[in-house]
C-alpha atoms as a PDB file:
ATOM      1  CA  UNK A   1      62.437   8.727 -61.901  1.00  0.00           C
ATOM      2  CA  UNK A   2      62.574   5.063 -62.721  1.00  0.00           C
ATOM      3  CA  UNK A   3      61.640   3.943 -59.229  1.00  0.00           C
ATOM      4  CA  UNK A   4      59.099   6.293 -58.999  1.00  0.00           C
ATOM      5  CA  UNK A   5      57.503   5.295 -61.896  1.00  0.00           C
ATOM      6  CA  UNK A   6      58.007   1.512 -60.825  1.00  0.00           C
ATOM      7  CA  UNK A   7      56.089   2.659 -56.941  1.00  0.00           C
ATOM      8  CA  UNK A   8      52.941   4.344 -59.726  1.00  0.00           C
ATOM      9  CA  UNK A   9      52.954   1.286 -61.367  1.00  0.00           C
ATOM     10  CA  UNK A  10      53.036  -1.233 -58.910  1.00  0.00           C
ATOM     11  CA  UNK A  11      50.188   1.757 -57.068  1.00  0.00           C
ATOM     12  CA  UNK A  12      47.900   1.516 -60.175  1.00  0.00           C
ATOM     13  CA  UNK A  13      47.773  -2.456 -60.093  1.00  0.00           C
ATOM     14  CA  UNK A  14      47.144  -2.979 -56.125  1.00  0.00           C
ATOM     15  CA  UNK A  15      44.202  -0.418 -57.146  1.00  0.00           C
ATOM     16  CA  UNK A  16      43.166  -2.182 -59.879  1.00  0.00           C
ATOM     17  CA  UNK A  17      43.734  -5.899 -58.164  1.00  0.00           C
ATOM     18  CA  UNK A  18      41.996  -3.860 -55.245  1.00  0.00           C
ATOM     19  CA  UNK A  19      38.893  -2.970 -57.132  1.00  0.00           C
ATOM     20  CA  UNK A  20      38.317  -6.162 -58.906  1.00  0.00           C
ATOM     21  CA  UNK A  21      38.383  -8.053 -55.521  1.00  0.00           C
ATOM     22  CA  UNK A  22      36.051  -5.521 -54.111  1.00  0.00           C
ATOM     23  CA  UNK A  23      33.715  -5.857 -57.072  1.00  0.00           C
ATOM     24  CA  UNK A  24      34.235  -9.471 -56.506  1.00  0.00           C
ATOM     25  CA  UNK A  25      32.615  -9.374 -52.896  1.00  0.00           C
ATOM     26  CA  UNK A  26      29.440  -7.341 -54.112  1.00  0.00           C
ATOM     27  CA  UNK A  27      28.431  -9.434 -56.746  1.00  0.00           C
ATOM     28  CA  UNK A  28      29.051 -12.724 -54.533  1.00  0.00           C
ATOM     29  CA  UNK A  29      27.087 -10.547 -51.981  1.00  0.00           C
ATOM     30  CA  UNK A  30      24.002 -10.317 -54.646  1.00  0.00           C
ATOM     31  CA  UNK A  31      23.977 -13.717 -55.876  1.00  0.00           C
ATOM     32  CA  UNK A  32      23.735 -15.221 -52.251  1.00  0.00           C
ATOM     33  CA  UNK A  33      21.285 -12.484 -51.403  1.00  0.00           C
ATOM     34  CA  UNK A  34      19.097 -13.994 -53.718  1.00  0.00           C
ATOM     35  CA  UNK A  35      18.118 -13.398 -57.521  1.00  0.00           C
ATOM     36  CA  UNK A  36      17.260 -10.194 -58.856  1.00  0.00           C
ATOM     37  CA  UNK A  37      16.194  -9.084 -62.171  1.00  0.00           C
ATOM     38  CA  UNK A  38      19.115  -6.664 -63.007  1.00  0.00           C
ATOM     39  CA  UNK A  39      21.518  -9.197 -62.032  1.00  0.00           C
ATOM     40  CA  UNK A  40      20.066 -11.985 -64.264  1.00  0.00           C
ATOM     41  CA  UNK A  41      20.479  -8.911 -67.011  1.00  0.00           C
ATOM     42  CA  UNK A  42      23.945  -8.571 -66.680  1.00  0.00           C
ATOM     43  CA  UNK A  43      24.158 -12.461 -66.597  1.00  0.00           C
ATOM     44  CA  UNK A  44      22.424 -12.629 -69.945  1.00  0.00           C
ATOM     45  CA  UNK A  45      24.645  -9.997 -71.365  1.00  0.00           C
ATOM     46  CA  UNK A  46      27.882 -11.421 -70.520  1.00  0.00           C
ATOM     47  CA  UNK A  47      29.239  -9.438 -68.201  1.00  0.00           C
ATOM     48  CA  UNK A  48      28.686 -10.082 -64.521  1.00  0.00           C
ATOM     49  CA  UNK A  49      31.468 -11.913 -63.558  1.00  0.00           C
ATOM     50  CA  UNK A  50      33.788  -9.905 -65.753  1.00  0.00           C
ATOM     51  CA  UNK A  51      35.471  -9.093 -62.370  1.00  0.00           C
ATOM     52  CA  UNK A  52      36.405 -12.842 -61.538  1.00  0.00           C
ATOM     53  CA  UNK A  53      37.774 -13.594 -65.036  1.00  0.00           C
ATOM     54  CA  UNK A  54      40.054 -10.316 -64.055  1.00  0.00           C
ATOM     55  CA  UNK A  55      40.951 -11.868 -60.374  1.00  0.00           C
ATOM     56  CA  UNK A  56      41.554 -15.797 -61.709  1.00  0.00           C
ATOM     57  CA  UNK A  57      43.079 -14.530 -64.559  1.00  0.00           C
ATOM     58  CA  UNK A  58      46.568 -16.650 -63.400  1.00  0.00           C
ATOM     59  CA  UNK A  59      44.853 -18.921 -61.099  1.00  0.00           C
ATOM     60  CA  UNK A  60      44.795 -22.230 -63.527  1.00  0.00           C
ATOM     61  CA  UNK A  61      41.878 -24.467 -64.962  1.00  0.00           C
ATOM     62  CA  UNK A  62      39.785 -24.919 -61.738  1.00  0.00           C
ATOM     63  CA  UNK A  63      38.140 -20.998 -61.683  1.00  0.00           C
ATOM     64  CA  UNK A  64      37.858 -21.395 -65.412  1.00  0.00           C
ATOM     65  CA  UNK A  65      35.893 -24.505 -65.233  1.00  0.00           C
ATOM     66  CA  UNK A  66      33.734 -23.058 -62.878  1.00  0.00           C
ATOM     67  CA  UNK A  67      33.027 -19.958 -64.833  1.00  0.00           C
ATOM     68  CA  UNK A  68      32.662 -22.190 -68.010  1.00  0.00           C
ATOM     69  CA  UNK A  69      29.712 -23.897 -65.678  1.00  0.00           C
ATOM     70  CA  UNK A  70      28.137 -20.949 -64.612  1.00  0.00           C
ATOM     71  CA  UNK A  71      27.455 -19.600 -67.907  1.00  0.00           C
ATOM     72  CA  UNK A  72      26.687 -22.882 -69.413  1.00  0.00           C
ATOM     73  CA  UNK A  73      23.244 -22.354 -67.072  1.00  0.00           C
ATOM     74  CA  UNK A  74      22.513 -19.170 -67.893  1.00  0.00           C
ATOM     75  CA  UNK A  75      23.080 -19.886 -71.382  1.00  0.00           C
ATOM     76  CA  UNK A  76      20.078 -22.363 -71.321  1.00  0.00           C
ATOM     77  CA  UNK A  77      17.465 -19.154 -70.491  1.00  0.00           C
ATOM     78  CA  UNK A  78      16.244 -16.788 -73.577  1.00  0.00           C
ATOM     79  CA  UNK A  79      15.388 -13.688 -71.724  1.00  0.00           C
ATOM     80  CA  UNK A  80      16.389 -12.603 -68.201  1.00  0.00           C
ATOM     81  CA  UNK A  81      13.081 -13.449 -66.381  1.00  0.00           C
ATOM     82  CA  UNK A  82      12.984 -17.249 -67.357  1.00  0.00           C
ATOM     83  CA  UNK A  83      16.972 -17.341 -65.600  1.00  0.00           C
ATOM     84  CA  UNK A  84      15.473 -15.012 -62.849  1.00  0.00           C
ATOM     85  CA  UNK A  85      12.604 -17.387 -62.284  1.00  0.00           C
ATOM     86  CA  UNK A  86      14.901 -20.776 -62.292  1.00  0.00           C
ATOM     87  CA  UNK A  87      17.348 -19.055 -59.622  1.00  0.00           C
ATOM     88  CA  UNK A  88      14.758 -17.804 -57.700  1.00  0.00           C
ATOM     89  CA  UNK A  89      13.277 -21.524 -57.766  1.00  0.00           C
ATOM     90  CA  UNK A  90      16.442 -22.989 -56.833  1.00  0.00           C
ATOM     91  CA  UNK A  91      17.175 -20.314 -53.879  1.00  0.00           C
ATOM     92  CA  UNK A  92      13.898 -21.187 -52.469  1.00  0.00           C
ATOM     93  CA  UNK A  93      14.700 -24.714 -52.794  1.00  0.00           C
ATOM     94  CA  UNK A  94      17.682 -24.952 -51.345  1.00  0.00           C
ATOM     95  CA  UNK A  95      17.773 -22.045 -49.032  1.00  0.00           C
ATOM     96  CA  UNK A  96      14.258 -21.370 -47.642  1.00  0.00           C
ATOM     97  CA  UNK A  97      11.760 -24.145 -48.029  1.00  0.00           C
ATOM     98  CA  UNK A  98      12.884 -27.286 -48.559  1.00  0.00           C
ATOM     99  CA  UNK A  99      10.579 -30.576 -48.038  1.00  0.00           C
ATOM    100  CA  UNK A 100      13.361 -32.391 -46.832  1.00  0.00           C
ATOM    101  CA  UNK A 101      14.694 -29.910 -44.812  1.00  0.00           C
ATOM    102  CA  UNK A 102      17.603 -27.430 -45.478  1.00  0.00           C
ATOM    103  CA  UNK A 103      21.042 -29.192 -45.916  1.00  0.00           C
ATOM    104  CA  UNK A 104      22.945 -26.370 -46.407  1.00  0.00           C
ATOM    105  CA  UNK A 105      21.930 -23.570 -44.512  1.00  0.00           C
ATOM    106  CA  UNK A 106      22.719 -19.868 -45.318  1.00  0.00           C
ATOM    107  CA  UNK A 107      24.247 -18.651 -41.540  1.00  0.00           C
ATOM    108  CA  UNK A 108      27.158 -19.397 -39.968  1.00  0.00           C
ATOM    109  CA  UNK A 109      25.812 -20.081 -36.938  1.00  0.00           C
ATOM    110  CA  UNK A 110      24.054 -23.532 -38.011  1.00  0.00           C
ATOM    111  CA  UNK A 111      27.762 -24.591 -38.715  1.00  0.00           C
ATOM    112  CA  UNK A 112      28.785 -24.148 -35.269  1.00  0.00           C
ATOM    113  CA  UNK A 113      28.057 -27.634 -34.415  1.00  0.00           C
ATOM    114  CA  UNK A 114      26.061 -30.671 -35.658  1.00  0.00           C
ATOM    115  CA  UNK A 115      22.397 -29.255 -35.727  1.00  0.00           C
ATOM    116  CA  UNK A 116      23.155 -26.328 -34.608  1.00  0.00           C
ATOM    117  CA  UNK A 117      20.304 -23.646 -34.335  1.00  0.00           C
ATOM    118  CA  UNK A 118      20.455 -19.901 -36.239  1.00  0.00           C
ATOM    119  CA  UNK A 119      21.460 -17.174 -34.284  1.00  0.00           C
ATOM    120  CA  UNK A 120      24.091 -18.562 -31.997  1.00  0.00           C
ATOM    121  CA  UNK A 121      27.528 -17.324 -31.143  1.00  0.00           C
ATOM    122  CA  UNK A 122      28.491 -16.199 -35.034  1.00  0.00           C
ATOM    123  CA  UNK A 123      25.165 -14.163 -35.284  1.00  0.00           C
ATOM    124  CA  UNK A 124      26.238 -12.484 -31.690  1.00  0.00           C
ATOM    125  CA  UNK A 125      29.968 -11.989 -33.035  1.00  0.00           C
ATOM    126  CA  UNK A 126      28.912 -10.854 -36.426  1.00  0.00           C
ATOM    127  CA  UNK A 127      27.025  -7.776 -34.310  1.00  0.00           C
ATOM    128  CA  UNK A 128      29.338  -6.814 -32.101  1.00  0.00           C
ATOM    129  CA  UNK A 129      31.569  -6.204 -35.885  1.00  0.00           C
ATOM    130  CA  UNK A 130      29.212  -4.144 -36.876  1.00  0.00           C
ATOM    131  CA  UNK A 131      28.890  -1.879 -33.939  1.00  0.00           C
ATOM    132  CA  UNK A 132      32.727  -1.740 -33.952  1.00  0.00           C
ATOM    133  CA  UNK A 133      32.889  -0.194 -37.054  1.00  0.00           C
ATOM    134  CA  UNK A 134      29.604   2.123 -35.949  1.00  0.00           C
ATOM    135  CA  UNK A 135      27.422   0.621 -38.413  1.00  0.00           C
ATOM    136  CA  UNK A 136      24.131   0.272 -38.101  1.00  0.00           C
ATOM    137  CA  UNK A 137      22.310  -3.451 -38.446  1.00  0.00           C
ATOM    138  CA  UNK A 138      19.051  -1.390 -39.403  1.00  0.00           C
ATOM    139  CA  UNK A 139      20.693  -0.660 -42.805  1.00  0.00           C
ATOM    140  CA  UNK A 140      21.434  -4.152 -43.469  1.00  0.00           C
ATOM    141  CA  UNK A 141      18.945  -6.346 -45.073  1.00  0.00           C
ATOM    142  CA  UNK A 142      16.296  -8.582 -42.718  1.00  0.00           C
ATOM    143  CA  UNK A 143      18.510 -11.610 -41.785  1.00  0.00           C
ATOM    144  CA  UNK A 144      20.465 -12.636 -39.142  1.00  0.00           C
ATOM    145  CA  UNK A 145      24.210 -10.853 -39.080  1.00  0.00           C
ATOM    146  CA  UNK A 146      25.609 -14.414 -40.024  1.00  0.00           C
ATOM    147  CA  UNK A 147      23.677 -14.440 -42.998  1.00  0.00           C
ATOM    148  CA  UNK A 148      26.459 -15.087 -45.747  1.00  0.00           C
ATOM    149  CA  UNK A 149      25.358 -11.945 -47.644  1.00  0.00           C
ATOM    150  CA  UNK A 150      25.589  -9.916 -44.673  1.00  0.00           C
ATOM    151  CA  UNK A 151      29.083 -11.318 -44.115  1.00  0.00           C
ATOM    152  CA  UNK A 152      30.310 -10.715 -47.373  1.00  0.00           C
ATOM    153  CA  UNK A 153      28.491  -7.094 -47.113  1.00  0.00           C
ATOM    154  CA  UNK A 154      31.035  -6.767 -43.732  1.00  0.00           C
ATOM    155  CA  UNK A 155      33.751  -8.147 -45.786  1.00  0.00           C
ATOM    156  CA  UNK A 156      33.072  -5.580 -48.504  1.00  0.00           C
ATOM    157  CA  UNK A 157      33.005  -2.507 -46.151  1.00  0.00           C
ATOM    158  CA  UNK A 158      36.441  -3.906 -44.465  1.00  0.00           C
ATOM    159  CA  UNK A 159      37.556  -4.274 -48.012  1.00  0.00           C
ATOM    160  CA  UNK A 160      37.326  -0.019 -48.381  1.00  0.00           C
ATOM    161  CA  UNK A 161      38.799   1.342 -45.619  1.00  0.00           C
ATOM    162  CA  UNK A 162      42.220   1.043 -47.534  1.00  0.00           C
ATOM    163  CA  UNK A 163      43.099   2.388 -50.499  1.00  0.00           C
ATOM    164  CA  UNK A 164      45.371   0.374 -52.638  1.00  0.00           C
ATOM    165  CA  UNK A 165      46.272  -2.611 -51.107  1.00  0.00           C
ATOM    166  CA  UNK A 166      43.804  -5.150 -49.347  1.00  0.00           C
ATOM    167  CA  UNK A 167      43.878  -4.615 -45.179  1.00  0.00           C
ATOM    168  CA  UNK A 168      44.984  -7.333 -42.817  1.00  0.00           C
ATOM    169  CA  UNK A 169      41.259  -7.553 -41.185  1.00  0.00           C
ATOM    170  CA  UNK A 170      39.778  -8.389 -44.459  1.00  0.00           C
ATOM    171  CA  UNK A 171      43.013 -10.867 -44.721  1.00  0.00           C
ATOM    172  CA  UNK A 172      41.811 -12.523 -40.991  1.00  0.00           C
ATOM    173  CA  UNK A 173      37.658 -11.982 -41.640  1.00  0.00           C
ATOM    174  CA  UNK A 174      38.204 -14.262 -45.352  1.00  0.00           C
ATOM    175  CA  UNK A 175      40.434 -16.921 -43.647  1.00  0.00           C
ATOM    176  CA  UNK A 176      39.748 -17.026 -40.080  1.00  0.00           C
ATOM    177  CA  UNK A 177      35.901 -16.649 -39.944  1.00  0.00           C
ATOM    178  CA  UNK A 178      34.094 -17.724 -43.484  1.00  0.00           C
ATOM    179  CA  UNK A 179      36.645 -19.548 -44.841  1.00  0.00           C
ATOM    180  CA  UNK A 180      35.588 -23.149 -42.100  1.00  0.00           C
ATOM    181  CA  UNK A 181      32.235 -22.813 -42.693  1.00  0.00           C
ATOM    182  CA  UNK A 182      31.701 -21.706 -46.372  1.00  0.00           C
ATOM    183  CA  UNK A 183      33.550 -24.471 -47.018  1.00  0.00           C
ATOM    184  CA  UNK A 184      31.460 -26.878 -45.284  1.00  0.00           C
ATOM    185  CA  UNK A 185      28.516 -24.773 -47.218  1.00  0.00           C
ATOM    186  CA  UNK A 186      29.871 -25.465 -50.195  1.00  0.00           C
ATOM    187  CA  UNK A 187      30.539 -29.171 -49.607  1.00  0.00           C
ATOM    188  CA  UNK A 188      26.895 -29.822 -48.768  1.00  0.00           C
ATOM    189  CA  UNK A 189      25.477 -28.257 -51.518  1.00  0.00           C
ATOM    190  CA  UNK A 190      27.847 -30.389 -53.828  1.00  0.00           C
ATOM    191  CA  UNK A 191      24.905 -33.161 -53.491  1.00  0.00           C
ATOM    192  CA  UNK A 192      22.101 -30.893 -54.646  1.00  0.00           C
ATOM    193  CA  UNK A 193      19.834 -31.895 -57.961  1.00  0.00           C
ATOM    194  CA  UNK A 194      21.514 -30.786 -61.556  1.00  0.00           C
ATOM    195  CA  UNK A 195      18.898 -28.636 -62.092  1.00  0.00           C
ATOM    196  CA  UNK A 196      20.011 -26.539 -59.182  1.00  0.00           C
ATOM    197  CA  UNK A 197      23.866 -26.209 -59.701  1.00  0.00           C
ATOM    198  CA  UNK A 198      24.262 -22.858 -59.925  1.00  0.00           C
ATOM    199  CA  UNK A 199      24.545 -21.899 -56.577  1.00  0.00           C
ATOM    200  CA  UNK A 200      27.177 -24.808 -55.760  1.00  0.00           C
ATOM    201  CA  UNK A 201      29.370 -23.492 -58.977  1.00  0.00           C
ATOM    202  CA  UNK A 202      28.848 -20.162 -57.358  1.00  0.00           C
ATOM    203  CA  UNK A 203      29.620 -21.283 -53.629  1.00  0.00           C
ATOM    204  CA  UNK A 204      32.446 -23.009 -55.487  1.00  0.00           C
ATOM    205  CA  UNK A 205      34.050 -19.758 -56.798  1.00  0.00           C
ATOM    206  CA  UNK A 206      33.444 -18.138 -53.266  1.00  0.00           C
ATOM    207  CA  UNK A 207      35.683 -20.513 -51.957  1.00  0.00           C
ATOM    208  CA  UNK A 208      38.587 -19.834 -54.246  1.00  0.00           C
ATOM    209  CA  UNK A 209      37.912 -16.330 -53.994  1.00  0.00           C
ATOM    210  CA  UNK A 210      38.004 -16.006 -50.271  1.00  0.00           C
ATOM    211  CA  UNK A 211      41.455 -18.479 -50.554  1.00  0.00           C
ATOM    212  CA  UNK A 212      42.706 -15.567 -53.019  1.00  0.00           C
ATOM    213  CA  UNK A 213      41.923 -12.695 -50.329  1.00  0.00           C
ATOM    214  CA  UNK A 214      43.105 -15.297 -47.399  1.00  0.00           C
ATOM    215  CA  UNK A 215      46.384 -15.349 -49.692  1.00  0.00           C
ATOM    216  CA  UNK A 216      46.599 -11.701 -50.506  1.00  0.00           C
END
């Protein structure tokens, strides 16, 4: 009896690690989607990255700080559509149409090599995922399969097929295949104006998260 109720123990937390990491992955899947109004809600109200205060909860000062920075800019905005309206600013800025040109860019593909163009080799691999798990790119928002959303949306599906414990593809697909080039992602948008942080803080958590998952 005592082992078994060590093996439903040690069950109920690879769930619960299980479904905070999979939480994780949607909500890092919204924000790099772009801003929405119910997500700046939950912002305001405190509770939207409940999940990665769960997941960093032993993972020292660095997550913390990052947190701490994240709500420190949502804590400037009174209501959720003056936050919704600076993100959706700063995604624009940084991520669609900007005058000097987009530093960091939000496919893979354009980290393949210096200048590299969308929909290269990532974008082509990215599909072929898809089809292998008979999934339909239809379904999928309008962007390129190398879009990070789209990736993390991939990652999140992965993520499910398991109960319990977190699969050795999602293990390979956080290390092998977004960890080089989020990285890089994140790195240029270290440069970007204060009043556009967010999304580095944000990219900045990604990358610890997807070291978390690469570390089981």
């Amino acid at each position: 009896p005592e082992l078994m109720d060590f093996q439903n123990s040690e069950n109920k937390e690879n769930n619960e690690n299980k479904d905070a990491v999979t939480t994780g992955v949607e909500l890092m899947c919204r924000i790099f989607l772009g801003p929405d109004l119910d997500s700046c809600r939950h912002m305001k109200e405190g509770n939207y990255f409940q999940a990665f205060e769960n997941i960093f909860t032993e993972s020292g000062a660095e997550s913390t700080i990052l947190l701490d920075n994240i709500k420190s800019i949502i804590n400037k905005f009174d209501t959720q559509q003056s936050l919704f309206d600076h993100l959706n600013e700063c995604y624009v800025r940084l991520f669609v149409n900007a005058k000097e040109g987009i530093s960091a860019p939000l496919y893979e593909s354009c980290y393949e090599f210096e200048n590299a163009p969308m929909m290269g080799k990532s974008a082509v691999e990215m599909t072929q995922r898809f089809k292998s798990k008979g999934l339909s790119m239809e379904n999928i928002v309008h962007e390129p399969p190398d879009h990070l959303a789209i990736e993390l949306e991939y990652l999140f599906f992965v993520l499910q097929e398991t109960e319990g414990f977190i699969p050795n593809e999602a293990v390979s697909f956080a290390s092998e295949t977004m960890m080089p080039w989020v990285s890089v992602f994140n790195q240029r948008l270290k440069s970007v104006t204060d009043e556009c942080k967010f999304y580095f803080f944000a990219s900045s958590l990604l990358v610890l998260f997807l070291e978390l998952i690469s570390n089981r």
